[in-house]
Structures are given as C-alpha cells and as structure tokens.
N, C-alpha and C. Protein backbone atom coordinates (compact mmCIF):
# COMPACT_ATOMS: atom_id res chain seq x y z
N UNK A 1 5.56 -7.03 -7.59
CA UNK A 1 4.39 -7.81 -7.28
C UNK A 1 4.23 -8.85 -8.39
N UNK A 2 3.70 -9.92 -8.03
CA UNK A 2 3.99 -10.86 -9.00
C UNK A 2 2.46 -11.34 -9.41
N UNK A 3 1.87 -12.48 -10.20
CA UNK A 3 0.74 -12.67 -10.80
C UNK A 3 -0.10 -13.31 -10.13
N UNK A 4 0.75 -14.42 -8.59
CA UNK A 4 -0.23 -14.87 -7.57
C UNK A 4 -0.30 -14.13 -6.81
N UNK A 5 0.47 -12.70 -6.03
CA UNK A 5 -0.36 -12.07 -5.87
C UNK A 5 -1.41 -11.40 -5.93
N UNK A 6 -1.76 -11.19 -7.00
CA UNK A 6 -2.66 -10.24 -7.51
C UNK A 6 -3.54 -11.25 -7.80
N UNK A 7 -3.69 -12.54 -7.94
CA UNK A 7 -4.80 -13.50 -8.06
C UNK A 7 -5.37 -13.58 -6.72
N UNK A 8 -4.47 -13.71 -5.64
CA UNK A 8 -4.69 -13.86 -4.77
C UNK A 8 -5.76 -12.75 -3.97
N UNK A 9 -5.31 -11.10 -4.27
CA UNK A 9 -5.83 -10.26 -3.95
C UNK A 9 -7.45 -10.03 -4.45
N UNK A 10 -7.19 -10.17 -5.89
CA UNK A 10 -9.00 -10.35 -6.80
C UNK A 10 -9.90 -10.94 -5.77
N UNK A 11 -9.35 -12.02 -5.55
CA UNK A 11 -10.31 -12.81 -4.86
C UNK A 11 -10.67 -12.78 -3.78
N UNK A 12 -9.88 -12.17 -3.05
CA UNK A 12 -10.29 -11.28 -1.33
C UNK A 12 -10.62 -10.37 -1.87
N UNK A 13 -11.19 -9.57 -2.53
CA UNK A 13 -11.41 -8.17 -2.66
C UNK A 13 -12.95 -8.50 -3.19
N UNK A 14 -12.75 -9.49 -4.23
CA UNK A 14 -14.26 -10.10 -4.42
C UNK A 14 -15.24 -10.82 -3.53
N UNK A 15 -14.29 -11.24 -2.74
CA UNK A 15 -15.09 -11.76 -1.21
C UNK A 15 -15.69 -10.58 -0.58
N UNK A 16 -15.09 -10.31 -0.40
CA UNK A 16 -15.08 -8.09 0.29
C UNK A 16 -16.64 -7.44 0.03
N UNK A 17 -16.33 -7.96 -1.69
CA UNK A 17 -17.50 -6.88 -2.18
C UNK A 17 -18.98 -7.63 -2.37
N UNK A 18 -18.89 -9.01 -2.41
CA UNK A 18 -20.00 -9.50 -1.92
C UNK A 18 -20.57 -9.40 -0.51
N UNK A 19 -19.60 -9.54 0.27
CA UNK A 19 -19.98 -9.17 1.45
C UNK A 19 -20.40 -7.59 1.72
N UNK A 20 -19.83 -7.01 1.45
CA UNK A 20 -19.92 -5.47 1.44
C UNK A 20 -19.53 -5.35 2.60
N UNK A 21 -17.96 -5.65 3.05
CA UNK A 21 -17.14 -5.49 3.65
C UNK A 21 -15.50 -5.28 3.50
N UNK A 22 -15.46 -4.32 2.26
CA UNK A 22 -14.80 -4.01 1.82
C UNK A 22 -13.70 -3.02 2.89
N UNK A 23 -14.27 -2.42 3.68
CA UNK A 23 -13.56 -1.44 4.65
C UNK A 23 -13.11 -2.01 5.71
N UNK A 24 -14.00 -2.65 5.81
CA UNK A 24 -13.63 -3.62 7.25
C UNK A 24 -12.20 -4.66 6.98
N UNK A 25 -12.31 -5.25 5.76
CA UNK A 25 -10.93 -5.97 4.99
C UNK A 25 -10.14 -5.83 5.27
N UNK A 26 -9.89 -4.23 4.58
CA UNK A 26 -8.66 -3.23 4.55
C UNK A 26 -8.05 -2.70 5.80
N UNK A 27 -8.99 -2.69 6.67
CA UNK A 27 -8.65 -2.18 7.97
C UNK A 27 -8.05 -3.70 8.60
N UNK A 28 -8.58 -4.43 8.65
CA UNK A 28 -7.60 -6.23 9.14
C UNK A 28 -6.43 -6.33 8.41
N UNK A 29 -6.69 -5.90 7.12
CA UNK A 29 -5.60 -6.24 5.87
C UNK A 29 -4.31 -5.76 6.87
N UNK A 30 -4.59 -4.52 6.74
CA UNK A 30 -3.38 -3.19 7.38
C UNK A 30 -2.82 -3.32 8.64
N UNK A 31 -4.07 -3.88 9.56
CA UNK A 31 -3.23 -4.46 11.03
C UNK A 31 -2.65 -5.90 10.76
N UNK A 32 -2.89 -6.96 10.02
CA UNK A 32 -2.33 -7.60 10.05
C UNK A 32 -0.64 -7.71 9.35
N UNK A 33 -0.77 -6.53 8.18
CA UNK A 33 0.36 -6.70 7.75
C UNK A 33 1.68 -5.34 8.97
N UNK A 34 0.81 -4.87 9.28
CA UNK A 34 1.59 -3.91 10.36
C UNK A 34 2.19 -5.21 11.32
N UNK A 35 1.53 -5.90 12.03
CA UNK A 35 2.09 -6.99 12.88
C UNK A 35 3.35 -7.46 12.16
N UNK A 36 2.98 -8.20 10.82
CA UNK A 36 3.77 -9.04 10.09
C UNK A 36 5.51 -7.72 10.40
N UNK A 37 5.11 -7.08 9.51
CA UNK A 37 6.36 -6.21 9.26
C UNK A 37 6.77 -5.83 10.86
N UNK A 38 6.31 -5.93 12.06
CA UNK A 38 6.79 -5.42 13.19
C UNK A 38 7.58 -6.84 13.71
N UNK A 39 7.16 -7.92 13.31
CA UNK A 39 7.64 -9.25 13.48
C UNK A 39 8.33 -10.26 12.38
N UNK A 40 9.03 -9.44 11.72
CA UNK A 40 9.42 -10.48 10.06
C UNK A 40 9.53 -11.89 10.61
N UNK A 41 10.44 -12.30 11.48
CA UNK A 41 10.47 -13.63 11.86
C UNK A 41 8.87 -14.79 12.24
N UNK A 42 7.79 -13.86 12.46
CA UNK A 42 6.58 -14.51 12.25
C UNK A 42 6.68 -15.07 10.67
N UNK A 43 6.63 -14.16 9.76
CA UNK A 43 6.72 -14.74 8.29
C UNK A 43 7.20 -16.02 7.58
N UNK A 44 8.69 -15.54 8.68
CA UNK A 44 9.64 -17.01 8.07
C UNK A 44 9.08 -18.28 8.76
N UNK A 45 8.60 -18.48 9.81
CA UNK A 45 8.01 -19.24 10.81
C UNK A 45 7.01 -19.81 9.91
N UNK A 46 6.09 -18.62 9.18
CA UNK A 46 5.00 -19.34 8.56
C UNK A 46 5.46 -19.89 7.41
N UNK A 47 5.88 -19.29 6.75
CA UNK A 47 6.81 -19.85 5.41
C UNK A 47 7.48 -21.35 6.41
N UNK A 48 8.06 -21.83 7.02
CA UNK A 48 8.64 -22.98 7.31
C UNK A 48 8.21 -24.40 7.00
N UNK A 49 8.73 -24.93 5.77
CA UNK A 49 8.03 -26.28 5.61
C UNK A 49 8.34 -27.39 6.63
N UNK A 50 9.39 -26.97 7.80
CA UNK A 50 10.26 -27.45 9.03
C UNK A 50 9.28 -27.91 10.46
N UNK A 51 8.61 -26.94 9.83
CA UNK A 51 7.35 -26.94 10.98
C UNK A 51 5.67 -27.32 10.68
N UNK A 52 4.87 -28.10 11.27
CA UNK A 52 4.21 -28.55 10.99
C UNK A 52 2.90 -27.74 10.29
N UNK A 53 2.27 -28.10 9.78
CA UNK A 53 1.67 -26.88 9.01
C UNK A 53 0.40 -26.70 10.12
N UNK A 54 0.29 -27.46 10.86
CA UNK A 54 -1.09 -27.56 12.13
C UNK A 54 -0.54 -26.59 12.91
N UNK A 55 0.36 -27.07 13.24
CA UNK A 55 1.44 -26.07 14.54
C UNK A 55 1.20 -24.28 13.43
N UNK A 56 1.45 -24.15 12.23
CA UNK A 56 1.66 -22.81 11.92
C UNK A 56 0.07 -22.34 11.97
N UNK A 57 -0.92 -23.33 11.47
CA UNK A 57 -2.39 -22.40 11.04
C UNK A 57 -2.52 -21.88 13.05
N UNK A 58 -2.54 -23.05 13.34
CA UNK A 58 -2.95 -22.74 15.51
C UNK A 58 -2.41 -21.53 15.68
N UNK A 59 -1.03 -21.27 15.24
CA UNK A 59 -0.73 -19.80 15.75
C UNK A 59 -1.30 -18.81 15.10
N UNK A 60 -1.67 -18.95 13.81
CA UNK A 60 -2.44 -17.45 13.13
C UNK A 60 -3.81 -17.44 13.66
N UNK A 61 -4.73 -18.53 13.78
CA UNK A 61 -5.96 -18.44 15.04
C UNK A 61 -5.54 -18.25 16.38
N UNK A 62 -4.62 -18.31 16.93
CA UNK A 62 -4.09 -17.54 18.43
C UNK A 62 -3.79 -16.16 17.93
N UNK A 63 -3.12 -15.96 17.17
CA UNK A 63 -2.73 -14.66 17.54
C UNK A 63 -3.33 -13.66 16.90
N UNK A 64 -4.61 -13.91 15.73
CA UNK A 64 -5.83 -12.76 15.15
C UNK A 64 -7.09 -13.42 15.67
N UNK A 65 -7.14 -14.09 16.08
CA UNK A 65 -9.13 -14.64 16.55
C UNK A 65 -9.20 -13.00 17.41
N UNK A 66 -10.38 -13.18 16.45
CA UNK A 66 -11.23 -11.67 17.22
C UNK A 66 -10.71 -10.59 17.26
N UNK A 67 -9.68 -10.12 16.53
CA UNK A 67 -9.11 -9.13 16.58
C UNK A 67 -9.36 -8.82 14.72
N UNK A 68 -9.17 -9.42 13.89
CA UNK A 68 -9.24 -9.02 12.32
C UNK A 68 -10.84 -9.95 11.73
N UNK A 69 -11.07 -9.45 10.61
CA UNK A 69 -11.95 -9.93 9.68
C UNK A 69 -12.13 -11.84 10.06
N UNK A 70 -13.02 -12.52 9.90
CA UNK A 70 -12.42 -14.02 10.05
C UNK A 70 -11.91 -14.61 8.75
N UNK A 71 -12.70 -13.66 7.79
CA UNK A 71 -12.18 -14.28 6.48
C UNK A 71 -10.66 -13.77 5.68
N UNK A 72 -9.86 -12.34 6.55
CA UNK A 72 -8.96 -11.99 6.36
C UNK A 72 -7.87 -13.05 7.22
N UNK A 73 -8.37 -13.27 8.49
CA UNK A 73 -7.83 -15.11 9.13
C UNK A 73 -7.20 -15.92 8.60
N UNK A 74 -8.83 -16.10 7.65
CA UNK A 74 -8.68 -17.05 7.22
C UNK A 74 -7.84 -17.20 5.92
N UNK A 75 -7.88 -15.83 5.21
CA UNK A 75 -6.82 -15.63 4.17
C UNK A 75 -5.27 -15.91 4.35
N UNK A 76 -5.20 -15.93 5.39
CA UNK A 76 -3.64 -15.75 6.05
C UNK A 76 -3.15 -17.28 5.95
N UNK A 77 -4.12 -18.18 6.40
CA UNK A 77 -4.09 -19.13 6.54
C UNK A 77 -3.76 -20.14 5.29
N UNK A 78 -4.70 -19.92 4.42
CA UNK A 78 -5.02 -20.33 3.16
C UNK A 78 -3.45 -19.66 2.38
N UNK A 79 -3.03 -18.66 2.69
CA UNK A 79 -1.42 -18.27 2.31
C UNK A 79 -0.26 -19.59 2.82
N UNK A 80 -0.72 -19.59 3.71
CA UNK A 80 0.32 -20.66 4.86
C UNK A 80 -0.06 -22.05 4.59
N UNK A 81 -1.06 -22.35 3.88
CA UNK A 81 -1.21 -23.36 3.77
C UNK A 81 -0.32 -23.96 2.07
N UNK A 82 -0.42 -22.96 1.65
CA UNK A 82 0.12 -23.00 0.17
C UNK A 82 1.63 -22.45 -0.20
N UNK A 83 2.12 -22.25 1.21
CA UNK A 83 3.37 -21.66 1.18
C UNK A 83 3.83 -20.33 0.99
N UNK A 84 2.95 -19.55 0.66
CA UNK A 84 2.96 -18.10 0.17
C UNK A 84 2.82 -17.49 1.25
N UNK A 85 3.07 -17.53 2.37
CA UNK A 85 2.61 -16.83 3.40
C UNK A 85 3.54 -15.36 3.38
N UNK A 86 4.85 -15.09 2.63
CA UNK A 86 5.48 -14.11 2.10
C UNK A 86 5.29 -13.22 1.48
N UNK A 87 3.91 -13.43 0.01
CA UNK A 87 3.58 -12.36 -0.56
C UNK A 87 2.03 -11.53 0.14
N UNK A 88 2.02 -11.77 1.36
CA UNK A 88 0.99 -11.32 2.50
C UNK A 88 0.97 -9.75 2.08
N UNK A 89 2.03 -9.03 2.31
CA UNK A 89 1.96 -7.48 1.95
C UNK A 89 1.61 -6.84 0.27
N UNK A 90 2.27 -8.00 -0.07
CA UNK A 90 1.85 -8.12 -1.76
C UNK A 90 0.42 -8.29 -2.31
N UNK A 91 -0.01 -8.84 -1.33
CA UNK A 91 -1.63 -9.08 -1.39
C UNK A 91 -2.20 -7.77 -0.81
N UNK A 92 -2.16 -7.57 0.30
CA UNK A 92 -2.57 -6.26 0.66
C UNK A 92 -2.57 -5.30 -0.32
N UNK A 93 -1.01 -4.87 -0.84
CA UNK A 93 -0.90 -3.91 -1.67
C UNK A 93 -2.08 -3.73 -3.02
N UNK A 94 -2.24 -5.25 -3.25
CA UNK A 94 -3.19 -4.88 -3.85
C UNK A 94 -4.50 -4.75 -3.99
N UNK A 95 -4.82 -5.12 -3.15
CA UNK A 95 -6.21 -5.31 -2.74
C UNK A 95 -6.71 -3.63 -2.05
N UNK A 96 -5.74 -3.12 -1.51
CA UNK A 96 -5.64 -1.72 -1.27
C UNK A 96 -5.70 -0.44 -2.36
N UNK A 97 -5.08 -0.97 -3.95
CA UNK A 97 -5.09 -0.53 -4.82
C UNK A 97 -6.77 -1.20 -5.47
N UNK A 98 -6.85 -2.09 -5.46
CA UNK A 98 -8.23 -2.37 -5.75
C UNK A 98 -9.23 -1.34 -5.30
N UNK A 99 -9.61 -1.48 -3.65
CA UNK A 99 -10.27 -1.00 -2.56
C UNK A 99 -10.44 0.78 -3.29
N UNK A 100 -9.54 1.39 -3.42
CA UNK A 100 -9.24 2.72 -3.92
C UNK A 100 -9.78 2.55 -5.06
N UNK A 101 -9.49 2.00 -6.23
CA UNK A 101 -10.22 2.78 -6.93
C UNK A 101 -11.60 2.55 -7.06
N UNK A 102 -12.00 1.38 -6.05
CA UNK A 102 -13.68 1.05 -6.20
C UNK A 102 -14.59 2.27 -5.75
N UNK A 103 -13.87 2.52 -4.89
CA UNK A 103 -13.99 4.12 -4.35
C UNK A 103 -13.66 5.42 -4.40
N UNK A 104 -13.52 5.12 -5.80
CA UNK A 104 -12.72 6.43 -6.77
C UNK A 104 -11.34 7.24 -5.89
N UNK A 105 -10.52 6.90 -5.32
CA UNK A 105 -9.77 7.28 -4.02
C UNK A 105 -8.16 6.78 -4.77
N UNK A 106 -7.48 8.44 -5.11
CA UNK A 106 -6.42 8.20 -5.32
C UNK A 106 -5.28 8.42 -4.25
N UNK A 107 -4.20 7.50 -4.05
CA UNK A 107 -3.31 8.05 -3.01
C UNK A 107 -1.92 8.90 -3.93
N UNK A 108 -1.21 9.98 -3.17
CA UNK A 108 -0.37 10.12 -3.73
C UNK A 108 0.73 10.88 -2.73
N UNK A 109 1.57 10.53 -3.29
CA UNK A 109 2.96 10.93 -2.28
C UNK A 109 3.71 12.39 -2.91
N UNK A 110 3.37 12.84 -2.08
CA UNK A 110 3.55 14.66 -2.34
C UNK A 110 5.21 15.01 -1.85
N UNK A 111 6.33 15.37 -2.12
CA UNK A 111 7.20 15.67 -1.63
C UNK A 111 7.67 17.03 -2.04
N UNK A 112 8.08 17.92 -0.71
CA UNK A 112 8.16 19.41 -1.01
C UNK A 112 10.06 19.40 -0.31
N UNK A 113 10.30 20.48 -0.71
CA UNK A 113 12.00 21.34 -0.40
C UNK A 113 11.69 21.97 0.76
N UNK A 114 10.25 22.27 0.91
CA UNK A 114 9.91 22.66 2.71
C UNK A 114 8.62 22.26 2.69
N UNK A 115 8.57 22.00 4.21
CA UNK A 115 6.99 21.70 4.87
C UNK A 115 5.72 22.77 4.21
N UNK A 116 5.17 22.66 3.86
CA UNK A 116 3.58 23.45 2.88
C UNK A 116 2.44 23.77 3.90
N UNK A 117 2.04 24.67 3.21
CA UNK A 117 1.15 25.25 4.68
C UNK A 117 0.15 24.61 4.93
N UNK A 118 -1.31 24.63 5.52
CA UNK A 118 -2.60 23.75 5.44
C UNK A 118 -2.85 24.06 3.86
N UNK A 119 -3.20 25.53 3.79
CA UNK A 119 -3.80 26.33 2.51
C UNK A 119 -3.22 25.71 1.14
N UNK A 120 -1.54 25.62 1.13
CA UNK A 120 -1.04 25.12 0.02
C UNK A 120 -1.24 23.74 -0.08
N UNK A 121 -1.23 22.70 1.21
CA UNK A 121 -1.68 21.26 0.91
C UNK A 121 -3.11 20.83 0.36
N UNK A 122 -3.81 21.88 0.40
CA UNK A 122 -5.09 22.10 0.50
C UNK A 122 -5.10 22.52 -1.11
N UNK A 123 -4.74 23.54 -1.98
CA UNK A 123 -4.99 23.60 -3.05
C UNK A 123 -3.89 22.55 -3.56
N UNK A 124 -3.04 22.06 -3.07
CA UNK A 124 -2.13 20.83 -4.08
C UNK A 124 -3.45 19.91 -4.15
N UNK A 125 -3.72 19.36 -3.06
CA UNK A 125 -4.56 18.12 -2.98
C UNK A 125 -6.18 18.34 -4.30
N UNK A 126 -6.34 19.61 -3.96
CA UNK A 126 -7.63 19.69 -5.09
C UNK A 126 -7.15 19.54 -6.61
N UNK A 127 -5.99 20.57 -6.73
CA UNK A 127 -5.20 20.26 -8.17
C UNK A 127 -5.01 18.89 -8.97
N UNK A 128 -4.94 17.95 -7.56
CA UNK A 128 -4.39 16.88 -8.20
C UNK A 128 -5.56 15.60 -7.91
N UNK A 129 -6.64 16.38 -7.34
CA UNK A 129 -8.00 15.68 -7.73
C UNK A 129 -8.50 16.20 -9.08
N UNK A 130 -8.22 17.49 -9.29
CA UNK A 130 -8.88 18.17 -10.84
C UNK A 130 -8.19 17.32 -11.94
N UNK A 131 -7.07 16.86 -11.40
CA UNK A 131 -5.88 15.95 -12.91
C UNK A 131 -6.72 14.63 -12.79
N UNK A 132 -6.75 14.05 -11.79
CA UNK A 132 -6.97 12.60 -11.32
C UNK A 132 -8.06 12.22 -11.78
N UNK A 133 -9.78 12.96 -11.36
CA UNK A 133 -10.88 13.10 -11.37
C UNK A 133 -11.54 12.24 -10.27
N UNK A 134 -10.10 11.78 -9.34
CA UNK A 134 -10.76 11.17 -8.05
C UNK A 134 -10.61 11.79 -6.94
N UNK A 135 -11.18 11.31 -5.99
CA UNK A 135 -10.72 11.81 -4.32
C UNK A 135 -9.37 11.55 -3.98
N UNK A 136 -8.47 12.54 -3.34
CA UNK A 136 -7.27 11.98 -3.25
C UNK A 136 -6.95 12.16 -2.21
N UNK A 137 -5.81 11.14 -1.89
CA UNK A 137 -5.22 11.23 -0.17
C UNK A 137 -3.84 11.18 -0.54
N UNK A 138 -3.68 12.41 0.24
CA UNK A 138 -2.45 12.72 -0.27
C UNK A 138 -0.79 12.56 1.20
N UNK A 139 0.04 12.07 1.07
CA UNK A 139 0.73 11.98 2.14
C UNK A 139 1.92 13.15 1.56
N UNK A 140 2.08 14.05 3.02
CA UNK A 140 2.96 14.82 2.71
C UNK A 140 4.40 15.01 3.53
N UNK A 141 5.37 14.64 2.76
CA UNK A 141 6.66 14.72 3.16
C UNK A 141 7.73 16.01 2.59
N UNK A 142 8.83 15.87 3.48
CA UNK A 142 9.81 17.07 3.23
C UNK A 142 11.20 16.58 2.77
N UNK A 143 11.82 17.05 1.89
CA UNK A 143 12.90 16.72 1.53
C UNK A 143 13.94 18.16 0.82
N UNK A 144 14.43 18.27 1.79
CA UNK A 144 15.53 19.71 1.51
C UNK A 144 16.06 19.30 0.49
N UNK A 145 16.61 18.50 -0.25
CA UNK A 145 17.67 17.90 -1.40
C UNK A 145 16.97 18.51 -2.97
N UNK A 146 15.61 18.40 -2.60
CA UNK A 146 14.94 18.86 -3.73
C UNK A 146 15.35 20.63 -4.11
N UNK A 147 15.82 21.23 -3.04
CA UNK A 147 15.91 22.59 -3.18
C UNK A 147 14.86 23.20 -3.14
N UNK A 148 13.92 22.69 -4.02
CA UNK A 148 12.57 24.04 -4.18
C UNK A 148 11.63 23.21 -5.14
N UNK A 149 10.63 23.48 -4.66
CA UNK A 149 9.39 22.72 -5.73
C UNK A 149 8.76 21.69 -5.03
N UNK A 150 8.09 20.62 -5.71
CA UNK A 150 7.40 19.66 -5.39
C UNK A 150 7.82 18.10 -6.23
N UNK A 151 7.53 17.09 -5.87
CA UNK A 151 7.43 15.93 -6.71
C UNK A 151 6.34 15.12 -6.34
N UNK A 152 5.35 14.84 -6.83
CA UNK A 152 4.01 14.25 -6.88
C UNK A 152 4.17 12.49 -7.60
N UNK A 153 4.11 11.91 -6.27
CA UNK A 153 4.39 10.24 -7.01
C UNK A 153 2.65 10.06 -6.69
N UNK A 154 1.72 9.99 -8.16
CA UNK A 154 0.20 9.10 -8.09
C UNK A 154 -0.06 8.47 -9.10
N UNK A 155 -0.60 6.93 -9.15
CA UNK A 155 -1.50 6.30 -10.19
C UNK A 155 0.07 5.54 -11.09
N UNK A 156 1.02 5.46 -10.44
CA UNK A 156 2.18 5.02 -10.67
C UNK A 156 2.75 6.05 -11.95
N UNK A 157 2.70 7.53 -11.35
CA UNK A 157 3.68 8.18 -12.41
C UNK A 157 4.20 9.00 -11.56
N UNK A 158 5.04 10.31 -11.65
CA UNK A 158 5.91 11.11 -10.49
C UNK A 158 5.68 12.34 -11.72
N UNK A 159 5.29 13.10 -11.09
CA UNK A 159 5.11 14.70 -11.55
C UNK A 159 6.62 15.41 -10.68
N UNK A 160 7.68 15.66 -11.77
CA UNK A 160 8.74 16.39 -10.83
C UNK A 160 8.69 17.24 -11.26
N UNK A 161 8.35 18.59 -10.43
CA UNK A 161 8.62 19.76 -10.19
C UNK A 161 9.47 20.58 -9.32
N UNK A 162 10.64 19.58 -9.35
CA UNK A 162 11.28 20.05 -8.65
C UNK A 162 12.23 20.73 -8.96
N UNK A 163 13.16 21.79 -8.06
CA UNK A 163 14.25 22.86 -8.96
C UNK A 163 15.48 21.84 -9.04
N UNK A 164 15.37 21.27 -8.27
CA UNK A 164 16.39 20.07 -8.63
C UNK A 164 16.39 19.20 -10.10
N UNK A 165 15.32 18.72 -10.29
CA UNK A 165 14.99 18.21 -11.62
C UNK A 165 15.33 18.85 -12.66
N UNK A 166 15.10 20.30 -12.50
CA UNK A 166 15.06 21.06 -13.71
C UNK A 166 16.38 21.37 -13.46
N UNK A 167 16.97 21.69 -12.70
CA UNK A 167 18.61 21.80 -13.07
C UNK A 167 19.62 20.68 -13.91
N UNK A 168 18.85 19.54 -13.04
CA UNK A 168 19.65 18.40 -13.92
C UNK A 168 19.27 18.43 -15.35
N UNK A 169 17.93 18.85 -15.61
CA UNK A 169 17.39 18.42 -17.05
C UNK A 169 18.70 19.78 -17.65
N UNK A 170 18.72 21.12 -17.44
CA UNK A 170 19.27 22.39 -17.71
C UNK A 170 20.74 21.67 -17.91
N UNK A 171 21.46 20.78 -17.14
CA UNK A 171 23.14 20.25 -17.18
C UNK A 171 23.01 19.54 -18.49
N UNK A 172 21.72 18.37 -18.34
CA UNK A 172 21.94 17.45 -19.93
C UNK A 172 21.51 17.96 -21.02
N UNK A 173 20.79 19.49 -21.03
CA UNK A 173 21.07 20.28 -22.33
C UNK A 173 22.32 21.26 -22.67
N UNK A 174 23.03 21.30 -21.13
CA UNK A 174 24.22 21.78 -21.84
C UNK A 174 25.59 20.91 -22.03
N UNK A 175 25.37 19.85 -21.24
CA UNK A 175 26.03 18.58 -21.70
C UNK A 175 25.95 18.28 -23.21
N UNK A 176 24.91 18.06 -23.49
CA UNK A 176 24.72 17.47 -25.16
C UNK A 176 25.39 18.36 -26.28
C-alpha cells in the first residue's frame, strides 16, 4: 500500500465520520471493490488515458447510481479522474483498517491442521480478544500442511503455533 493510498483513504473515512456514515461506506466500499475484482478489465478501462475521461466518469454513474454511498461514487470518480483508479482496493483496505479500529474491531485469520469445533472457535476468538483488548472477527480456515496446531495472522503479526513451525524451529537447532 502506498502513501496516496492511505491519503486517499483518511479522507473518505473522515468524510464517513462526519457524516456518521461510517458503516454504510464500508458496506459500498466492499461491493464496489467486489465488482471491481469480479471485472479487472473495468479498472484498466478506468485507468485508460485512451479514453475520454467523460466517457469513463458516465460509466461509474451508470453502473453504481443508487446502488452504493453517493459519496463512495463519487470517490471512485475523483480516483478516475486523477488516474488512480487502480489503488481503489488499496483505499478500501484501508479505510477498512481505519473503520475497525474506530470500533475497537480486530480481524484475524485463524488457520488450524483441522476444522475447530464451535466451542474451540469460540474460546480461540475470546483468547485473542483477551491479547488484543478488542472485539475480534475472526476468519477460520483449514490447512492439513500445518500438521497440528494453529497460526493466528492479527494487527499485522502471525502467532505460529503450529507443529509444523516448531519442527522447523527443532531442524535449525539441530542444524546449527
């Protein structure tokens, strides 16, 4: 992510929170970038200095009027108008990371060696609100490779607990 993104994001997020439509944002944010990524060739289209820049804003008012935020629209627009219409998910991303912690709301990516029961997702998820001291949403995936354990990616660090990990760490102490 680069530094106009994240300028870019402040400032929708500060729009957001004057408005106190911060949820509503995030929810346009997310369908619009779901579209984007279901259509990459929309992107390059908008990115096109080939094409007239009237011809590109007409299609982002055809194809979100009344369906997203007007000022998330209009964000799109204001991307396309400046050529950036590429770091669109980059903006999201952060404005999503913003959004979270305004709302004390950590996400984190849980990965197990087998599927975890309700009960065990259920005390992981509190555990790692007791570390965090926020609300957390936790996404949970499976990965046999791990062998056994867990790996916890939140707040941009990775908790590996995995038996995999610790074997490798166990090889480069008997390596050394």
């Amino acid at each position: 992510m680069n530094g106009t993104s994240k300028e870019y994001a402040v400032a929708l997020f500060s729009l957001a929170r004057e408005k106190g439509t911060e949820k509503a944002f995030s929810a346009s944010l997310a369908l619009v970038d779901r579209l984007l990524k279901e259509e990459p060739l929309y992107v390059t289209f908008l990115s096109s200095p080939g094409i007239a820049k009237k011809t590109r804003l007409d299609a982002i008012r055809e194809a979100f009027a009344g369906s997203v935020e007007e000022e998330v629209e209009s964000f799109l627009c204001l991307l396309c108008e400046h050529g950036d219409a590429a770091l669109f998910s980059d903006c999201r991303d952060e404005y999503e990371r913003l959004y979270a912690h305004s709302i004390s709301l950590t996400r984190a990516r849980v990965t197990s060696a087998f599927e975890l029961s309700d009960a065990q997702k259920t005390a992981l998820k509190r555990k790692l609100e007791k570390i965090s001291g926020h609300t957390v949403e936790a996404d949970f995936n499976v990965d046999p490779a791990l062998i056994g354990g867990v790996t916890v990616e939140m707040d941009g660090k990775i908790l590996d607990g995995s038996l995999k990990h610790r074997m490798q760490k166990m090889k480069e102490v008997m390596d050394a």
